[in-house]
Protein backbone atom coordinates (compact mmCIF):
# COMPACT_ATOMS: atom_id res chain seq x y z
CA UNK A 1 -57.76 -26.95 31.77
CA UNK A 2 -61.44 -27.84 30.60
CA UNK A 3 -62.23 -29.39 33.78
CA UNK A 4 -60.73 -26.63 36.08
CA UNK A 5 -62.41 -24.53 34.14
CA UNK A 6 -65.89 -26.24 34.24
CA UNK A 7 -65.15 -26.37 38.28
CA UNK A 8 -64.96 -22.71 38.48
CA UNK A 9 -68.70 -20.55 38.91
CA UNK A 10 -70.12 -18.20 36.04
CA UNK A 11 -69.06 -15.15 37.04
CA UNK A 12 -65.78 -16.29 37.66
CA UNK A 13 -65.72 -17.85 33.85
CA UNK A 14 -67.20 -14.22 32.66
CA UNK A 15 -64.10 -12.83 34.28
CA UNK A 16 -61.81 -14.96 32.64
CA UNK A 17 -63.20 -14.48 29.11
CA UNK A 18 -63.33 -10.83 29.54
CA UNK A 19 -59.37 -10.60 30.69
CA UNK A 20 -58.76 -13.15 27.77
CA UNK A 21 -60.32 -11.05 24.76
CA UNK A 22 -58.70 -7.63 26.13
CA UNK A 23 -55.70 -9.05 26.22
CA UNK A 24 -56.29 -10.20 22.45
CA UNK A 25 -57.75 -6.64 21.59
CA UNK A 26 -54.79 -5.14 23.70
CA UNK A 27 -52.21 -7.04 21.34
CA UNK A 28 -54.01 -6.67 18.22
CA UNK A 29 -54.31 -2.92 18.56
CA UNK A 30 -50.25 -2.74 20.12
CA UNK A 31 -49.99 -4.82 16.29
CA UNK A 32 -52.15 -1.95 14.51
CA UNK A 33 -50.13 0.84 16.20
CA UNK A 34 -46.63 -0.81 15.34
CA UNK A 35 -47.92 -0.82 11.68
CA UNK A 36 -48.80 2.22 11.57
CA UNK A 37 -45.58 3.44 13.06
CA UNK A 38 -43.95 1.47 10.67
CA UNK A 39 -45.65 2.91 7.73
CA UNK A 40 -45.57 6.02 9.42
CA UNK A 41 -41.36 6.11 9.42
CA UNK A 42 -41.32 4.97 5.72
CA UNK A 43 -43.52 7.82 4.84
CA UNK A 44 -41.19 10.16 6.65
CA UNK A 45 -37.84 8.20 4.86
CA UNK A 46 -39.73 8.87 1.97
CA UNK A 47 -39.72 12.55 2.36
CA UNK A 48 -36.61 12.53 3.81
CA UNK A 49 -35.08 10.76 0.64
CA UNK A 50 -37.11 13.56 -1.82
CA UNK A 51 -35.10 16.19 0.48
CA UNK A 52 -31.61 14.34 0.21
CA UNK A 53 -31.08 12.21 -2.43
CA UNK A 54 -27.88 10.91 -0.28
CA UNK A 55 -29.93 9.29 2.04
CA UNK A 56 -31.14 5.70 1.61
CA UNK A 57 -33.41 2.87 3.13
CA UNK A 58 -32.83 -0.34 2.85
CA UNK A 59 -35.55 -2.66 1.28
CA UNK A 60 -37.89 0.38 -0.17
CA UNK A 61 -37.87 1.65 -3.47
CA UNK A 62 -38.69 4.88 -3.66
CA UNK A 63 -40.27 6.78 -6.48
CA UNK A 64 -37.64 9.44 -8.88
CA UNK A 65 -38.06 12.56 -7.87
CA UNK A 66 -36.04 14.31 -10.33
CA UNK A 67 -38.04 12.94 -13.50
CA UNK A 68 -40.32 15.62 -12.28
CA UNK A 69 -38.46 18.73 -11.29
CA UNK A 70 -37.19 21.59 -13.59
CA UNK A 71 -33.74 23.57 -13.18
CA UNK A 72 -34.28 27.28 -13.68
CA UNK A 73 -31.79 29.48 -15.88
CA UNK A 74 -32.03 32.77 -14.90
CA UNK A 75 -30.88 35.82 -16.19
CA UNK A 76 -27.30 36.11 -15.12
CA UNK A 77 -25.58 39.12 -13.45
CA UNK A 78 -24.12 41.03 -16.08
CA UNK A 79 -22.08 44.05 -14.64
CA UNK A 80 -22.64 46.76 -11.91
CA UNK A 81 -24.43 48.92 -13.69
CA UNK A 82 -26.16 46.87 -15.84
CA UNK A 83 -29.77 45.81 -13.94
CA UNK A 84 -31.88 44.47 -17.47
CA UNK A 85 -31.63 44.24 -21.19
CA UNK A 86 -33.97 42.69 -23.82
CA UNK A 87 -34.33 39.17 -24.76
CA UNK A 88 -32.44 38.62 -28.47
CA UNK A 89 -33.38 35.26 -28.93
CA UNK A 90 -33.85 31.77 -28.43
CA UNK A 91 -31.68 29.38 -29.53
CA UNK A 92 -34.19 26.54 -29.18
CA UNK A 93 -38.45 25.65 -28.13
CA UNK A 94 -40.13 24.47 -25.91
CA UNK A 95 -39.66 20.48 -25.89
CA UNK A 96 -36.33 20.52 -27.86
CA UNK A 97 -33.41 19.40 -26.32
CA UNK A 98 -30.36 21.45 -25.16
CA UNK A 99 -26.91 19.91 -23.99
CA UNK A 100 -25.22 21.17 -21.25
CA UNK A 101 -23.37 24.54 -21.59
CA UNK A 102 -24.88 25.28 -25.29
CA UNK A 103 -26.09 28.84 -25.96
CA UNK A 104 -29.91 28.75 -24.78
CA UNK A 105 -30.43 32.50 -25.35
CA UNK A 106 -28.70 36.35 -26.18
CA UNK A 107 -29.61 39.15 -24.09
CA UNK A 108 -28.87 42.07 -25.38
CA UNK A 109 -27.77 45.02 -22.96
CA UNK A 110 -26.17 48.83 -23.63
CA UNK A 111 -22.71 47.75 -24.16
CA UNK A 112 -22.39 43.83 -25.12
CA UNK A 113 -24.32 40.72 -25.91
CA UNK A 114 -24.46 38.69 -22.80
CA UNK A 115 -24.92 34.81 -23.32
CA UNK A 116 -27.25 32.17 -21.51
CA UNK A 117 -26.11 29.01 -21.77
CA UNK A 118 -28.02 25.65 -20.31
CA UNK A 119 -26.61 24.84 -16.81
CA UNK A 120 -27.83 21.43 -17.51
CA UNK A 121 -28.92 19.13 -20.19
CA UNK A 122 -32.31 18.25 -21.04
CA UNK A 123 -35.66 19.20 -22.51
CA UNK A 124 -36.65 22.61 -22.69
CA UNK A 125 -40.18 22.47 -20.82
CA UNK A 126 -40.79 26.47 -20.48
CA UNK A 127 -39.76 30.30 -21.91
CA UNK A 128 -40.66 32.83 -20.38
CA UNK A 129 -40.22 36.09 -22.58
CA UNK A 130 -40.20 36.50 -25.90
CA UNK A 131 -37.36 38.00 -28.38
CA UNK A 132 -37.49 42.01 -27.69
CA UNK A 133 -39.24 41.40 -24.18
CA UNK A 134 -37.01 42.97 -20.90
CA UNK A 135 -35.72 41.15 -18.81
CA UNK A 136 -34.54 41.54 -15.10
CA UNK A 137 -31.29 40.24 -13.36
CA UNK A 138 -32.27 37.24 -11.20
CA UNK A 139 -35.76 36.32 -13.18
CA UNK A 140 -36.46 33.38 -14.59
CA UNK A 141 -35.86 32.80 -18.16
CA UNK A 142 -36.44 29.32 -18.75
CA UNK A 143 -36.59 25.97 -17.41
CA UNK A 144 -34.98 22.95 -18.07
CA UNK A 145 -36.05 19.22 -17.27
CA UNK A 146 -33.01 17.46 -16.83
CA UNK A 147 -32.74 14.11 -18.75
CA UNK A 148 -30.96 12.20 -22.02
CA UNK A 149 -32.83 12.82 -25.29
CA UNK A 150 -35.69 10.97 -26.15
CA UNK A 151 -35.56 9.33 -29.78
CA UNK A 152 -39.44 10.28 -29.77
CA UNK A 153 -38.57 13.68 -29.89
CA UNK A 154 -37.02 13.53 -32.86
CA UNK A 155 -39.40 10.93 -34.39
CA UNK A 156 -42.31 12.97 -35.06
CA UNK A 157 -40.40 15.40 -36.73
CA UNK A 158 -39.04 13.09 -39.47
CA UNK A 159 -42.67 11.30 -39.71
CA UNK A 160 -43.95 14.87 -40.25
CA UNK A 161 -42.49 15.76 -43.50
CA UNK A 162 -43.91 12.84 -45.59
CA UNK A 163 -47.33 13.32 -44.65
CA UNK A 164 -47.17 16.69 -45.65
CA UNK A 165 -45.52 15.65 -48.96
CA UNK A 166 -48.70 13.57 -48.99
CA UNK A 167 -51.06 16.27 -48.86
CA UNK A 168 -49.76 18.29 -51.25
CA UNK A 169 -50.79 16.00 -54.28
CA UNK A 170 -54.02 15.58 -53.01
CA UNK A 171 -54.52 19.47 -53.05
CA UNK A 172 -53.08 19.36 -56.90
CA UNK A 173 -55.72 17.00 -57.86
CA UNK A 174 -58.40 18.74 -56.60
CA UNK A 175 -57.02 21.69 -58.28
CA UNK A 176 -57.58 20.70 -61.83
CA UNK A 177 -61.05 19.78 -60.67
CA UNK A 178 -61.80 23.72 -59.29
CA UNK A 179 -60.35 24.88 -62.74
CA UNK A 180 -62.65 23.19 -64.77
CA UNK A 181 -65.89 25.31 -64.08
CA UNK A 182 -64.27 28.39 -64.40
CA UNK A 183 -63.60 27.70 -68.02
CA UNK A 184 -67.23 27.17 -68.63
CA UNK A 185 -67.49 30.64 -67.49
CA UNK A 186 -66.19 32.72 -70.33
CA UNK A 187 -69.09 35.43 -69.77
CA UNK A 188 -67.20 36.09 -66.33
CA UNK A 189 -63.86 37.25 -68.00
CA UNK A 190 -65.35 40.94 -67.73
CA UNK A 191 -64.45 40.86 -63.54
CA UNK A 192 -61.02 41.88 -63.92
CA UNK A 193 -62.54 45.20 -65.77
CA UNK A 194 -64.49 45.43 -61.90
CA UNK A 195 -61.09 44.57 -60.23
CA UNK A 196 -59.31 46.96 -61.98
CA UNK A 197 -61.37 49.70 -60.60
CA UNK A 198 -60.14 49.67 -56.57
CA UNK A 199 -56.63 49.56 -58.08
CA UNK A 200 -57.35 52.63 -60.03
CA UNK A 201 -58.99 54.42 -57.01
CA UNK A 202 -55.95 53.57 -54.79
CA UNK A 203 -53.69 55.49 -56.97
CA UNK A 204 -56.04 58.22 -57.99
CA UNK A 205 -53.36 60.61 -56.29
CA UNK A 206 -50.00 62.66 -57.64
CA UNK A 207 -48.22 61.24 -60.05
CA UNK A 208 -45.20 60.26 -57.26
CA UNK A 209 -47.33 58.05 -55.56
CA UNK A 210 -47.11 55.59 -58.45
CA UNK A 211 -43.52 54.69 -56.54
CA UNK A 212 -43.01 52.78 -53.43
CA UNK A 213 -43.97 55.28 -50.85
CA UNK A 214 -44.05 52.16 -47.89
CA UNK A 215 -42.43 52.96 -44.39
CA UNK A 216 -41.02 50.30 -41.74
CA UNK A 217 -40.45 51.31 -38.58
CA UNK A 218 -37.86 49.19 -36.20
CA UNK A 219 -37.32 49.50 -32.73
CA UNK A 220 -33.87 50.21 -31.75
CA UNK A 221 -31.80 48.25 -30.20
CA UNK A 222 -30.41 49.21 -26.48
CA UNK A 223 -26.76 50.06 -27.74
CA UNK A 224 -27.57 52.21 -30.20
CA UNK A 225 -30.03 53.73 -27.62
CA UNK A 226 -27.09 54.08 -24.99
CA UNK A 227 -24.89 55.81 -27.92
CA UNK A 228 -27.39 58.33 -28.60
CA UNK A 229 -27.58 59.00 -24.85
CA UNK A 230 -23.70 59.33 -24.65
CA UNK A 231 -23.45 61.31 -27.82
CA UNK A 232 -25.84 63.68 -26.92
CA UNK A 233 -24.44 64.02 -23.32
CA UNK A 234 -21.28 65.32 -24.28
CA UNK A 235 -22.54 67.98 -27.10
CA UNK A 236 -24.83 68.95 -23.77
CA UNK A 237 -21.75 68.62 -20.96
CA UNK A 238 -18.29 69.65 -22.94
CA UNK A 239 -16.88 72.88 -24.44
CA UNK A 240 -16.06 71.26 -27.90
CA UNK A 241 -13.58 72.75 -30.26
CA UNK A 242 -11.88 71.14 -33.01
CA UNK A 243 -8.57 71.97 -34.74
CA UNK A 244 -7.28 70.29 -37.70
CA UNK A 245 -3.81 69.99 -39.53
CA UNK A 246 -2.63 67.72 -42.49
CA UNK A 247 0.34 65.18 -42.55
CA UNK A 248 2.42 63.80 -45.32
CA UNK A 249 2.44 60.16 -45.13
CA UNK A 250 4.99 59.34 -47.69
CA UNK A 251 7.27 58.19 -44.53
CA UNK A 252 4.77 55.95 -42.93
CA UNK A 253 4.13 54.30 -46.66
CA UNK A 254 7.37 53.87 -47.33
CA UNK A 255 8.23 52.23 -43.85
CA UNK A 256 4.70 49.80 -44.64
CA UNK A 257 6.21 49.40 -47.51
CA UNK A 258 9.87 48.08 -46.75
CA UNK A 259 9.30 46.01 -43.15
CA UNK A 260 5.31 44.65 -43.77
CA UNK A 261 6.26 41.35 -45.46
CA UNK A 262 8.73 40.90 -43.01
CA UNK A 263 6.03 41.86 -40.13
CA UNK A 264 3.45 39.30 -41.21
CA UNK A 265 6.01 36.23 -41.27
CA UNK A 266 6.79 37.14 -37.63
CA UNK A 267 3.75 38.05 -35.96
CA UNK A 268 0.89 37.01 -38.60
CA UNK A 269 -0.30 40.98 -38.24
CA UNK A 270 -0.68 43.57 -41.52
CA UNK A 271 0.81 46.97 -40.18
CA UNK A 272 -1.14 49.48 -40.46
CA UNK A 273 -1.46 52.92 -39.46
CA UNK A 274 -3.64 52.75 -36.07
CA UNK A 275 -0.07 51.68 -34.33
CA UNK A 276 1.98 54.16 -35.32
CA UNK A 277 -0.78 56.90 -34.73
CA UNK A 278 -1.49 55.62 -31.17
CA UNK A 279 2.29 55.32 -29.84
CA UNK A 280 2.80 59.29 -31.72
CA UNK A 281 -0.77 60.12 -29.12
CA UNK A 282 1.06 58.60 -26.16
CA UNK A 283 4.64 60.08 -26.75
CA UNK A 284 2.65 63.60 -27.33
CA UNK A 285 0.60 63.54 -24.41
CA UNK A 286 3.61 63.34 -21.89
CA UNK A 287 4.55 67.10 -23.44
CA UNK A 288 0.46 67.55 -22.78
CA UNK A 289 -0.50 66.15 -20.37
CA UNK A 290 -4.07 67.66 -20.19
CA UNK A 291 -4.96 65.53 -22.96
CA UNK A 292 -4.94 62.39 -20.98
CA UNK A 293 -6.26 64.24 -17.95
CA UNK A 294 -10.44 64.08 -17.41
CA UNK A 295 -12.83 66.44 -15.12
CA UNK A 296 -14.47 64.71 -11.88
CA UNK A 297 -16.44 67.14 -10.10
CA UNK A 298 -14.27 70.54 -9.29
CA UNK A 299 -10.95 68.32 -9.70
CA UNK A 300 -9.13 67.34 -12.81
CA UNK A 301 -7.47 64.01 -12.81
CA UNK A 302 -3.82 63.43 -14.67
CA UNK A 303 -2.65 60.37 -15.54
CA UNK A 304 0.47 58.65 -15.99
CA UNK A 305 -0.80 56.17 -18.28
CA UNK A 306 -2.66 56.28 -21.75
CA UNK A 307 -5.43 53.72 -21.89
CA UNK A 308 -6.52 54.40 -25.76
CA UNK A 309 -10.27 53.85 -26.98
CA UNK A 310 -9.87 52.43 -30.40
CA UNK A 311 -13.57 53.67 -32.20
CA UNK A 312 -14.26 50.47 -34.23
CA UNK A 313 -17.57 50.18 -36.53
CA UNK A 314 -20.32 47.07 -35.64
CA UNK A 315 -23.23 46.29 -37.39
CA UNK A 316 -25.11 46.94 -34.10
CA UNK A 317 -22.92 50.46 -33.71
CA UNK A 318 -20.02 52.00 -32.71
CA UNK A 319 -18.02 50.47 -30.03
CA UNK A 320 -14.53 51.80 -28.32
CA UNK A 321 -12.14 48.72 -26.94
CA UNK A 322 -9.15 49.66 -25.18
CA UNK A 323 -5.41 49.31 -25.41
CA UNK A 324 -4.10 49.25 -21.65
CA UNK A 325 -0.58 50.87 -21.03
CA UNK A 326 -0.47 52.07 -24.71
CA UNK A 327 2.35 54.27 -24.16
CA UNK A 328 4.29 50.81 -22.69
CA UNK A 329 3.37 48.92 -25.98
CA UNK A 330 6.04 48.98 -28.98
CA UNK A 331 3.79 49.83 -31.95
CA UNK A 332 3.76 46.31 -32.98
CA UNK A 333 2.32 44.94 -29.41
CA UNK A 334 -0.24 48.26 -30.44
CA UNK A 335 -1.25 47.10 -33.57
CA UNK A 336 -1.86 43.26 -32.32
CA UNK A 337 -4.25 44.38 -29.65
CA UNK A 338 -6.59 46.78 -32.14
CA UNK A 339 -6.85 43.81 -34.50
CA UNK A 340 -7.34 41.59 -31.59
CA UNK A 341 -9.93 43.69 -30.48
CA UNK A 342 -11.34 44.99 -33.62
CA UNK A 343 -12.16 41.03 -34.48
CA UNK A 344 -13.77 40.30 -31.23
CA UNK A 345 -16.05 43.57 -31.64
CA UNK A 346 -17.00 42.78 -35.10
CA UNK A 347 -18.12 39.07 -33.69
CA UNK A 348 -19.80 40.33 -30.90
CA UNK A 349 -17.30 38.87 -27.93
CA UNK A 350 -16.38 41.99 -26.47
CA UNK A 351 -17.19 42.12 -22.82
CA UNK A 352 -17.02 45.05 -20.35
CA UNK A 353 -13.85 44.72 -19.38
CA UNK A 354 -12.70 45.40 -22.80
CA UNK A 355 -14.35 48.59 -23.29
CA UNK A 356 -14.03 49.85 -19.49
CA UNK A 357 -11.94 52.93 -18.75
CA UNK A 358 -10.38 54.58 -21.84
CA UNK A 359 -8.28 58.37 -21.32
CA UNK A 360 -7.90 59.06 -24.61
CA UNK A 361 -10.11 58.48 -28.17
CA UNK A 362 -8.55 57.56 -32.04
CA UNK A 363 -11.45 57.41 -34.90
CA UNK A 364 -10.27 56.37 -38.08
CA UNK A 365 -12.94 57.53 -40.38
CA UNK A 366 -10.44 56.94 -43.54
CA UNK A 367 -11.25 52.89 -43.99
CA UNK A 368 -14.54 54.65 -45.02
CA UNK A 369 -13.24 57.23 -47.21
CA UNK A 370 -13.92 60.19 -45.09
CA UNK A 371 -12.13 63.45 -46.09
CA UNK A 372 -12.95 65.60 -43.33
CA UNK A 373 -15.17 64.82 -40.33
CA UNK A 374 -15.15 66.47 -36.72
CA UNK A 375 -15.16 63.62 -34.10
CA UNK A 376 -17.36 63.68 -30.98
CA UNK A 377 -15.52 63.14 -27.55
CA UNK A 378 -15.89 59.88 -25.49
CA UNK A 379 -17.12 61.17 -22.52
CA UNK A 380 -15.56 61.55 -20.13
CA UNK A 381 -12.32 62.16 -21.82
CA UNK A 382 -11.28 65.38 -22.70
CA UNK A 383 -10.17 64.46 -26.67
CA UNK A 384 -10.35 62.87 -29.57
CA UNK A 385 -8.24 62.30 -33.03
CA UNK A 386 -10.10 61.83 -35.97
CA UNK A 387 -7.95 60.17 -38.81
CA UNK A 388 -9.40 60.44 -42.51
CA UNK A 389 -8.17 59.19 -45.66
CA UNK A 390 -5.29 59.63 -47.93
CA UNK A 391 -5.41 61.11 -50.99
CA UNK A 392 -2.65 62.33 -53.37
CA UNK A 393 -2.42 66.15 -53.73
CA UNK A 394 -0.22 69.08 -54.91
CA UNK A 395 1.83 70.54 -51.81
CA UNK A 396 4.55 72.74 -51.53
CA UNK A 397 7.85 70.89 -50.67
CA UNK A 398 11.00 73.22 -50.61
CA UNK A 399 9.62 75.83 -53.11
CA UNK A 400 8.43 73.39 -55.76
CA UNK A 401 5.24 71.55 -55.81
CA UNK A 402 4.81 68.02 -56.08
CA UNK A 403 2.21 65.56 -55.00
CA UNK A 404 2.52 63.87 -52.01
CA UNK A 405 0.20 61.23 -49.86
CA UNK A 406 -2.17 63.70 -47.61
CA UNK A 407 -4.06 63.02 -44.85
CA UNK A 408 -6.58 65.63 -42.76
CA UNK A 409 -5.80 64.99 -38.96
CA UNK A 410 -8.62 66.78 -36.59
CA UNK A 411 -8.73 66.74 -33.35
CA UNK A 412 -11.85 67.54 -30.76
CA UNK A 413 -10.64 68.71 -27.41
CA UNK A 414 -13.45 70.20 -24.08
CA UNK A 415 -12.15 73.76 -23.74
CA UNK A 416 -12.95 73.27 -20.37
CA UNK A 417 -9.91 71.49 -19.87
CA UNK A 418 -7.79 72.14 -22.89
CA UNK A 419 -6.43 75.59 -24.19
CA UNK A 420 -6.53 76.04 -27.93
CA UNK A 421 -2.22 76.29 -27.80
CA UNK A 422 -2.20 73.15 -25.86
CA UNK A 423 -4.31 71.55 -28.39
CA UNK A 424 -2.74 72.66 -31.21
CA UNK A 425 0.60 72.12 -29.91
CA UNK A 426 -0.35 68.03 -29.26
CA UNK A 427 -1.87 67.70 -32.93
CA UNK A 428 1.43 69.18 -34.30
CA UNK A 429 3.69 66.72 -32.21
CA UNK A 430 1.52 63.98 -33.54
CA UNK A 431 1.67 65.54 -37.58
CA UNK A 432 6.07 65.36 -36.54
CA UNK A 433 6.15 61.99 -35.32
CA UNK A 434 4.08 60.73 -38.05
CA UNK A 435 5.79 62.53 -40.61
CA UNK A 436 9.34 60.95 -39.10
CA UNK A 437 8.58 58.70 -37.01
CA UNK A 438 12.28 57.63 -36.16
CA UNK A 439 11.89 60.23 -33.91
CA UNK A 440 9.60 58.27 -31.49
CA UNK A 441 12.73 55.98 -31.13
CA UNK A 442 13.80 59.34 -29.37
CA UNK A 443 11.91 59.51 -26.66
């Protein structure tokens, strides 16, 4: 090849070498591009795998992408009319850790508590409000890193607590050493005299002020907020009127009395008197039916079925559950769902559904010790019985008097809606079947 080569002219040799390097540069630069195609369909496999974790390459190891991305909890959807509440609290902070499905926060709204609970688990990284703040349907509350619990979480917590245990002596030697000059000031002991003097100034007033005269002010809560709102709606929207009439309850006692033993080995449920008061409501609202019946507009609605709002006293405020198909219920099935419901209202599980609807209102003020009282209407239903509590007093039974278990019945009716006979007429069915009440076996 030498020789031919030798054998050929100059230019003819310059031609050669020329054609040889381009071809060299030609495949060296076809090598660059493939590499950088190469590298340039791992980068995009890369992303690829970031966007769907399903998808995999063979022979690259790619970095993992959820050690760095947070899961949002927002604030769930809590009911139709319900847009916002406020922020109760926080179960846990920022860098704890929260297990799947435990209760992250409480957001309090104008009928229930709703609950957040972590759609994951991992380590809280971020909160976003604070307790009393409002929050919005669909905003984001917190946010979760997904992950197992790190033992160095907990570590520095436990190391913590010693070191502060070791502080704490060193501040009660040095106290000791701060006490001893002030002894060797006995001239001094004449300050208090000079402190004495803004006290005396501050209650240079009346005599009364020498008593707590401090004031705290709280904000209140959204459901106590809403009641106000309803309350005050229907004094403003309904024609009340109430009537009241008394009932002897030596029957009813003496019924509780004979068959409650036996009740609470069969069902596990104390009779009281809400049952027997509700299914008396339902039998005397078929004779009235206006009771049960409710203004919309320019129509009124009847109803042949009595959903009954049971009032029932909360820490946070009144609530009214209700007993579907009451008038369907014996008064045992009655009295099960109050005290079902009554429990779940007092531990704050009541959700709307519970307390939706409701034709017809019974308030027992009694458990309190009320005597009297004039209940306000649920709006908007068109009445409400107010039970009170019984006392033993002299009555008039067949010419001679004797005492006798009394209780004050009174019952708020809109006069819109509901004549002062029909009214009357109702609470004196009810004051009959409670005074009897084999009769409701009648009808």
């Amino acid at each position: 090849m030498l020789s031919r080569f030798v054998r050929l002219g100059p230019s003819t040799a310059k031609v050669l070498r020329s054609s040889t390097l381009s071809s060299c540069s030609k495949r060296v630069a076809l090598g660059v591009a493939n590499r950088r195609h190469v590298s340039t369909k791992l980068m995009q496999g890369v992303n690829m795998r970031a966007l769907n974790p399903s998808s995999r390459i063979t022979g690259i190891r790619l970095p993992y992408q959820a050690r760095w991305e947070s899961t949002s909890v927002m604030v769930p959807q809590m009911a139709e009319s319900l847009t916002e509440g406020s922020l109760k609290e926080f179960t846990k902070k920022e860098g704890e850790y929260i297990e799947q499905d435990e209760l992250l926060a409480t957001i309090e709204t104008d009928k229930i508590d709703v609950e957040v609970n972590a759609p994951v688990s991992g380590t809280i990284t971020k909160l976003n409000f604070k307790p009393d703040d409002t929050v919005t349907v669909g905003e984001e509350l917190a946010q979760i890193e997904p992950g197992e619990a790190s033992a160095s979480s907990e570590a520095p917590k436990k190391e913590e607590e010693p070191k502060k245990e070791e502080v704490q002596p060193k501040k009660e030697e040095k106290a000791p050493k701060k006490e001893a000059p002030k002894k060797e000031e006995p001239k001094k002991q004449e300050q208090p005299k000079k402190q004495e003097t803004p006290k005396q100034q501050e209650t240079a007033t009346p005599s009364f002020t020498k008593f707590s005269r401090n004031e705290e002010r709280v904000k209140m809560n959204r459901m106590r907020l809403r009641i106000a709102e309803r309350l005050k709606e229907s004094q403003n929207t309904a024609a009340s009127l109430t009537t009241f009439n008394e009932v002897d309850m030596s029957a009813v006692l003496e019924m509780r009395k004979l068959y409650k033993d036996e009740i609470i080995k069969k069902t596990g449920t104390k009779f009281g008197f809400m049952g027997l008061f509700s299914k008396a409501c339902t039998l005397a609202a078929k004779d009235i039916p206006a009771v049960n019946a409710a203004i919309e507009g320019d129509q009124i609605v009847y109803r042949d079925y009595t959903d009954i709002s049971v009032a029932v006293s909360t820490p946070k405020g009144l609530v009214t559950p209700v007993v579907r198909n009451a008038e369907s219920l014996s008064v045992l099935e009655v009295e099960q769902e109050i005290v079902r419901l009554s429990s779940k209202a007092r531990d704050g599980k009541l959700t709307l559904e519970d307390m939706a609807g409701g034709t017809f209102t019974i308030s027992n003020g009694g458990v309190f010790g009320s005597l009297y009282g004039t209940p306000i209407i649920n709006m908007p239903q068109t009445a409400v019985l107010g039970l009170h509590s019984v006392k033993e007093r002299p009555v008039t039974v067949n010419g001679q008097i004797v005492s006798r278990p009394m209780m004050f019945l009174a019952l708020t009716y809109d006069h819109r809606l509901l004549d002062g006979r029909e009214a009357v007429t109702f609470l004196k069915t009810v004051k009959e079947l409670i005074e009897d009440p084999r009769k409701m076996l009648l009808f």
